[in-house]
C-alpha atoms as a PDB file:
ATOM      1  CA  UNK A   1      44.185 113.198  36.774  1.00  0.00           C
ATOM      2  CA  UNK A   2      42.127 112.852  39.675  1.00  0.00           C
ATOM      3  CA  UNK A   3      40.161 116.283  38.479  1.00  0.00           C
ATOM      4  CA  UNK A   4      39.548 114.791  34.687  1.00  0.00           C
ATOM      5  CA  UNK A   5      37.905 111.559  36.069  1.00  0.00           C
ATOM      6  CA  UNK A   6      35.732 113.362  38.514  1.00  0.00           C
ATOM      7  CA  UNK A   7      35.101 115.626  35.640  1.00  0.00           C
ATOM      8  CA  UNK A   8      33.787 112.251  33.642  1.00  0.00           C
ATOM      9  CA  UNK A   9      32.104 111.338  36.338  1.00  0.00           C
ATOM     10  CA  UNK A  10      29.766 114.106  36.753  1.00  0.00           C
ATOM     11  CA  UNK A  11      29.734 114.579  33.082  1.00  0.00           C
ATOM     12  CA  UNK A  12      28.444 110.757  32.827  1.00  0.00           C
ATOM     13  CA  UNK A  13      26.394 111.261  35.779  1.00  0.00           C
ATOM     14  CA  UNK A  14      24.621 114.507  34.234  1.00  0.00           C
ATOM     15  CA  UNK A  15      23.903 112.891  30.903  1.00  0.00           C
ATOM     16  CA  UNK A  16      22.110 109.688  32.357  1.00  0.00           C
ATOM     17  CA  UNK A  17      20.598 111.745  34.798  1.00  0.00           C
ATOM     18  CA  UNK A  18      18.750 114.096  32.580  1.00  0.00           C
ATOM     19  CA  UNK A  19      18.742 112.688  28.691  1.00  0.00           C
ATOM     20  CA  UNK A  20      17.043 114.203  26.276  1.00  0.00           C
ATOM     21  CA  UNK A  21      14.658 112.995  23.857  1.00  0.00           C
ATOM     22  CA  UNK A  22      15.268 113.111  20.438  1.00  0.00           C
ATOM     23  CA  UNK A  23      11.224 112.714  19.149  1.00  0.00           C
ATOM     24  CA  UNK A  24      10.658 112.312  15.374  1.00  0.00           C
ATOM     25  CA  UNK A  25       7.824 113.784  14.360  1.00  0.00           C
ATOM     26  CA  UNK A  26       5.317 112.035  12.520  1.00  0.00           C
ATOM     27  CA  UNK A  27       3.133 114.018   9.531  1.00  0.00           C
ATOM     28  CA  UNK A  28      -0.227 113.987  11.295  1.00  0.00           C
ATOM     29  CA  UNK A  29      -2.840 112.437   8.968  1.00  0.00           C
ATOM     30  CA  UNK A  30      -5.594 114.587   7.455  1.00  0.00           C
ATOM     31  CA  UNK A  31      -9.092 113.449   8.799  1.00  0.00           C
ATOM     32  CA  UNK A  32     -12.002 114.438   6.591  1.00  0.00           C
ATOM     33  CA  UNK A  33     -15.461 113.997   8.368  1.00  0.00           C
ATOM     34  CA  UNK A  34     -18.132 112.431   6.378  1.00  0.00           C
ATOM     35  CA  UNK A  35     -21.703 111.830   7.008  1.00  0.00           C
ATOM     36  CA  UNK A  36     -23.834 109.979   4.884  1.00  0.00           C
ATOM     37  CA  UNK A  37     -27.557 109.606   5.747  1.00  0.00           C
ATOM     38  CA  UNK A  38     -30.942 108.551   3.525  1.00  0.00           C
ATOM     39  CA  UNK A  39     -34.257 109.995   3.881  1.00  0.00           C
ATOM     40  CA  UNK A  40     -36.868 107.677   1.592  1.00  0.00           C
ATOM     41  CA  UNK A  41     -34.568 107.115  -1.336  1.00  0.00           C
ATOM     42  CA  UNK A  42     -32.791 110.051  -1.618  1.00  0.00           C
ATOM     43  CA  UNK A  43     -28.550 110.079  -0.076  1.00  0.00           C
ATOM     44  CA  UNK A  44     -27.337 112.823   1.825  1.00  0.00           C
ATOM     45  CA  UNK A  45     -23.322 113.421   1.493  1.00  0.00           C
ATOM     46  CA  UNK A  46     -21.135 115.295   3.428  1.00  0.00           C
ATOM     47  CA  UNK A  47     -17.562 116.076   4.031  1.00  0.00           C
ATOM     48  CA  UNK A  48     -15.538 118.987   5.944  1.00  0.00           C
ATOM     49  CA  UNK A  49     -11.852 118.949   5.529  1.00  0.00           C
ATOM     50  CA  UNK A  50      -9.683 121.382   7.479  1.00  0.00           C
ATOM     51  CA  UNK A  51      -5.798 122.431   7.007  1.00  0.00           C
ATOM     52  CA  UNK A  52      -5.293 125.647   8.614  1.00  0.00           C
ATOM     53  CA  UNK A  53      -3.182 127.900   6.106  1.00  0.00           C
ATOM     54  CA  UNK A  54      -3.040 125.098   3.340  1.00  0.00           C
ATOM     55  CA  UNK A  55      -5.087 125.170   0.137  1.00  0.00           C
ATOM     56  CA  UNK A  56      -7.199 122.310  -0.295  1.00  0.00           C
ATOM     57  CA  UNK A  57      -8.536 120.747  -3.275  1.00  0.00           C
ATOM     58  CA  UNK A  58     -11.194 118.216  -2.386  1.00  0.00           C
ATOM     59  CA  UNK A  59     -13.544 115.605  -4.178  1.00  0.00           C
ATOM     60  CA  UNK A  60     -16.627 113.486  -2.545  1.00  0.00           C
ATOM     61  CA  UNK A  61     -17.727 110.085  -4.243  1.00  0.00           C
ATOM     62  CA  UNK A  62     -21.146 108.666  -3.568  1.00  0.00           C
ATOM     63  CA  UNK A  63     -20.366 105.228  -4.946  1.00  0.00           C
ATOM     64  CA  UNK A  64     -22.554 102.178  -5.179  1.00  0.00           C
ATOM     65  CA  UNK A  65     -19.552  98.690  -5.614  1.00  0.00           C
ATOM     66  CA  UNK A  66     -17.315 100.636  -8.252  1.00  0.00           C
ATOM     67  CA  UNK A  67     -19.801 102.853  -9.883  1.00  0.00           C
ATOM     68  CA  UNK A  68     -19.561 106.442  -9.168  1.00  0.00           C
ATOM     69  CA  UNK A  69     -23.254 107.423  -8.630  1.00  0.00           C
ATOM     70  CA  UNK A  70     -22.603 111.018  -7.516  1.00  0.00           C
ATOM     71  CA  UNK A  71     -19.248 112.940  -7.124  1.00  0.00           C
ATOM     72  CA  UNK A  72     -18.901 116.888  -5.933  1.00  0.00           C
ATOM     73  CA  UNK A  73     -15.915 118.676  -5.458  1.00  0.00           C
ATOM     74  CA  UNK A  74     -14.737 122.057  -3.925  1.00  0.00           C
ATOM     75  CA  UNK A  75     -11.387 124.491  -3.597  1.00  0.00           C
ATOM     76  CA  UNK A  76     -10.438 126.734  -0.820  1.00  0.00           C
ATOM     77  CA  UNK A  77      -8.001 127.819   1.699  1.00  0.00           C
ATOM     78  CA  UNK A  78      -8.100 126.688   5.180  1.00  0.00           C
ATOM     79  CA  UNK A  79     -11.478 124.573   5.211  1.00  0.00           C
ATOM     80  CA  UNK A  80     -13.308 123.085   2.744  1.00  0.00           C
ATOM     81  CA  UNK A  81     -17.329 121.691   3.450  1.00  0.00           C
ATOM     82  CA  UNK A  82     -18.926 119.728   0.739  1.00  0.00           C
ATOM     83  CA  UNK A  83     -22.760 118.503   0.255  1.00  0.00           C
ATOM     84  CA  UNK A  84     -24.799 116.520  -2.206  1.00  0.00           C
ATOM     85  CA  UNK A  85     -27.800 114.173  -2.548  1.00  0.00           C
ATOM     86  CA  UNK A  86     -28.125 111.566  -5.171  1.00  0.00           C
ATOM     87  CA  UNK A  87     -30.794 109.397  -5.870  1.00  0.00           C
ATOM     88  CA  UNK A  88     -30.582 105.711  -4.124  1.00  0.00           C
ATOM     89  CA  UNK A  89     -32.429 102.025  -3.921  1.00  0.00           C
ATOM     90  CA  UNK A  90     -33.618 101.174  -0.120  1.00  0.00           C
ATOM     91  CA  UNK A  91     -32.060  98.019   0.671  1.00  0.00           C
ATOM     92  CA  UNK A  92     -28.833  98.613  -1.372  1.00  0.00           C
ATOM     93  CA  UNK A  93     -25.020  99.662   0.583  1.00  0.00           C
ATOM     94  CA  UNK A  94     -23.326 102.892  -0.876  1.00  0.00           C
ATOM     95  CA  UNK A  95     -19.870 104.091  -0.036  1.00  0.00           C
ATOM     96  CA  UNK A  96     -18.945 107.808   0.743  1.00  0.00           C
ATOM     97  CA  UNK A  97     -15.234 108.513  -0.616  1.00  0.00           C
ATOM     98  CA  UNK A  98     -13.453 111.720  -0.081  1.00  0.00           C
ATOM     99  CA  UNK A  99     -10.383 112.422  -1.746  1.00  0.00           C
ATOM    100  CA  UNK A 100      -7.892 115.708  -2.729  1.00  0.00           C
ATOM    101  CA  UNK A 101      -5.019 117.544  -2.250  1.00  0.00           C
ATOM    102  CA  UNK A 102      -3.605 119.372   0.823  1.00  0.00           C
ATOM    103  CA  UNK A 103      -0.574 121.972  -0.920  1.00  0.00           C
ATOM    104  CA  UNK A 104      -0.384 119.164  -3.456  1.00  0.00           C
ATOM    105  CA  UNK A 105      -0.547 116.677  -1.563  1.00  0.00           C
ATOM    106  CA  UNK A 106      -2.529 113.483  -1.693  1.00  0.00           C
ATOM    107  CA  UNK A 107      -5.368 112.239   1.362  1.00  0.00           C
ATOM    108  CA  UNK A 108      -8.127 110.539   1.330  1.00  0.00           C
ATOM    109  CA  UNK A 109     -10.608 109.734   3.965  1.00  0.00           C
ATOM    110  CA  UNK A 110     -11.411 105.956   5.446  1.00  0.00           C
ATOM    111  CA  UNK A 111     -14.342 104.730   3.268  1.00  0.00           C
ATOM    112  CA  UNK A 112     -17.686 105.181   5.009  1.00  0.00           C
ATOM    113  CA  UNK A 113     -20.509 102.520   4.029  1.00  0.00           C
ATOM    114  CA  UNK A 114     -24.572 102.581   4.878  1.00  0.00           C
ATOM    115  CA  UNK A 115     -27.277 100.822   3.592  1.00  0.00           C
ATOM    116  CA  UNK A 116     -30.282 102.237   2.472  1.00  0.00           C
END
Protein backbone atom coordinates (compact mmCIF):
# COMPACT_ATOMS: atom_id res chain seq x y z
CA UNK A 1 0.00 0.00 0.00
CA UNK A 2 2.71 2.09 1.01
CA UNK A 3 4.34 1.50 -2.74
CA UNK A 4 0.82 2.56 -4.60
CA UNK A 5 0.64 5.92 -2.67
CA UNK A 6 4.23 6.78 -3.25
CA UNK A 7 3.49 5.69 -6.72
CA UNK A 8 0.53 8.58 -6.70
CA UNK A 9 2.66 10.70 -5.30
CA UNK A 10 5.27 10.94 -7.82
CA UNK A 11 2.73 10.37 -10.46
CA UNK A 12 0.86 13.67 -9.05
CA UNK A 13 4.08 15.25 -8.49
CA UNK A 14 5.27 14.59 -12.26
CA UNK A 15 2.07 15.84 -13.81
CA UNK A 16 2.02 19.31 -11.92
CA UNK A 17 5.52 19.49 -12.33
CA UNK A 18 5.73 19.37 -16.04
CA UNK A 19 1.98 19.89 -17.71
CA UNK A 20 1.53 20.13 -20.98
CA UNK A 21 -0.19 22.55 -23.03
CA UNK A 22 -2.95 21.70 -24.97
CA UNK A 23 -2.81 25.05 -27.60
CA UNK A 24 -5.74 25.42 -30.06
CA UNK A 25 -4.76 26.71 -32.99
CA UNK A 26 -6.30 29.60 -34.41
CA UNK A 27 -6.77 29.90 -38.58
CA UNK A 28 -4.32 32.75 -39.13
CA UNK A 29 -6.09 35.56 -41.03
CA UNK A 30 -5.15 36.34 -44.64
CA UNK A 31 -3.59 39.92 -44.89
CA UNK A 32 -3.76 41.46 -48.34
CA UNK A 33 -1.50 44.63 -48.70
CA UNK A 34 -3.00 47.52 -50.40
CA UNK A 35 -1.66 50.78 -51.46
CA UNK A 36 -3.60 53.41 -52.81
CA UNK A 37 -1.90 56.67 -53.92
CA UNK A 38 -3.06 59.81 -56.43
CA UNK A 39 -0.89 61.62 -58.72
CA UNK A 40 -3.06 64.89 -60.15
CA UNK A 41 -6.37 63.14 -60.53
CA UNK A 42 -5.56 59.95 -61.52
CA UNK A 43 -5.77 56.68 -58.41
CA UNK A 44 -3.21 54.24 -58.18
CA UNK A 45 -4.47 50.65 -56.71
CA UNK A 46 -2.68 47.95 -55.47
CA UNK A 47 -2.98 44.69 -53.73
CA UNK A 48 -0.58 41.50 -53.18
CA UNK A 49 -2.14 38.55 -51.56
CA UNK A 50 -0.03 35.53 -50.64
CA UNK A 51 -1.11 31.77 -49.59
CA UNK A 52 1.73 29.58 -50.18
CA UNK A 53 0.35 26.33 -52.03
CA UNK A 54 -3.36 27.66 -52.09
CA UNK A 55 -5.09 28.98 -55.20
CA UNK A 56 -6.30 32.34 -54.88
CA UNK A 57 -9.00 34.08 -56.55
CA UNK A 58 -8.83 37.79 -55.85
CA UNK A 59 -10.86 41.07 -56.66
CA UNK A 60 -9.75 44.94 -55.95
CA UNK A 61 -12.56 47.70 -55.60
CA UNK A 62 -11.69 51.33 -56.08
CA UNK A 63 -14.89 52.65 -54.56
CA UNK A 64 -16.02 56.20 -54.04
CA UNK A 65 -19.27 55.86 -50.77
CA UNK A 66 -20.97 52.69 -52.45
CA UNK A 67 -20.17 53.21 -56.04
CA UNK A 68 -17.73 50.93 -57.55
CA UNK A 69 -15.55 53.33 -59.64
CA UNK A 70 -12.93 50.75 -60.70
CA UNK A 71 -12.68 46.96 -59.87
CA UNK A 72 -9.71 44.42 -61.23
CA UNK A 73 -9.36 41.02 -60.46
CA UNK A 74 -6.71 38.18 -60.86
CA UNK A 75 -6.23 34.09 -60.37
CA UNK A 76 -3.19 32.22 -59.43
CA UNK A 77 -1.47 29.85 -57.22
CA UNK A 78 0.60 30.90 -54.40
CA UNK A 79 0.59 34.86 -54.85
CA UNK A 80 -1.51 37.00 -56.48
CA UNK A 81 -0.41 41.09 -57.25
CA UNK A 82 -3.03 43.31 -58.64
CA UNK A 83 -2.80 47.06 -60.18
CA UNK A 84 -5.10 49.66 -61.62
CA UNK A 85 -5.66 53.43 -61.99
CA UNK A 86 -9.00 55.02 -62.31
CA UNK A 87 -9.84 58.39 -62.84
CA UNK A 88 -10.60 60.57 -59.48
CA UNK A 89 -11.86 64.27 -58.13
CA UNK A 90 -9.03 66.05 -55.82
CA UNK A 91 -10.68 66.76 -52.69
CA UNK A 92 -12.99 63.66 -52.71
CA UNK A 93 -12.18 60.16 -50.15
CA UNK A 94 -12.08 56.76 -52.10
CA UNK A 95 -11.92 53.36 -50.52
CA UNK A 96 -9.59 50.46 -51.72
CA UNK A 97 -11.47 46.97 -51.12
CA UNK A 98 -9.89 43.67 -51.74
CA UNK A 99 -11.80 40.67 -51.66
CA UNK A 100 -11.57 36.63 -52.94
CA UNK A 101 -11.14 33.29 -52.26
CA UNK A 102 -8.25 31.33 -50.65
CA UNK A 103 -9.16 27.21 -51.74
CA UNK A 104 -12.72 28.52 -51.63
CA UNK A 105 -12.58 30.30 -49.06
CA UNK A 106 -13.78 33.78 -48.28
CA UNK A 107 -11.18 37.04 -47.04
CA UNK A 108 -11.23 40.26 -47.47
CA UNK A 109 -8.83 42.94 -46.57
CA UNK A 110 -9.51 45.97 -43.83
CA UNK A 111 -10.88 48.85 -45.99
CA UNK A 112 -8.19 51.39 -46.83
CA UNK A 113 -9.46 55.15 -47.33
CA UNK A 114 -7.43 58.42 -48.88
CA UNK A 115 -8.48 61.52 -50.04
CA UNK A 116 -7.56 62.97 -53.10
Amino acid sequence: MKKWVMGLVATLLLTCAFPIAAIATQPRALAPSVTLNFNGTTAYCSAVVIDVGKTLDVKMELRHGNVVIGSWSASDEGMVAIEGKCPVVKGQTYTLIVTGTTNGKPFSSTPFSRTC
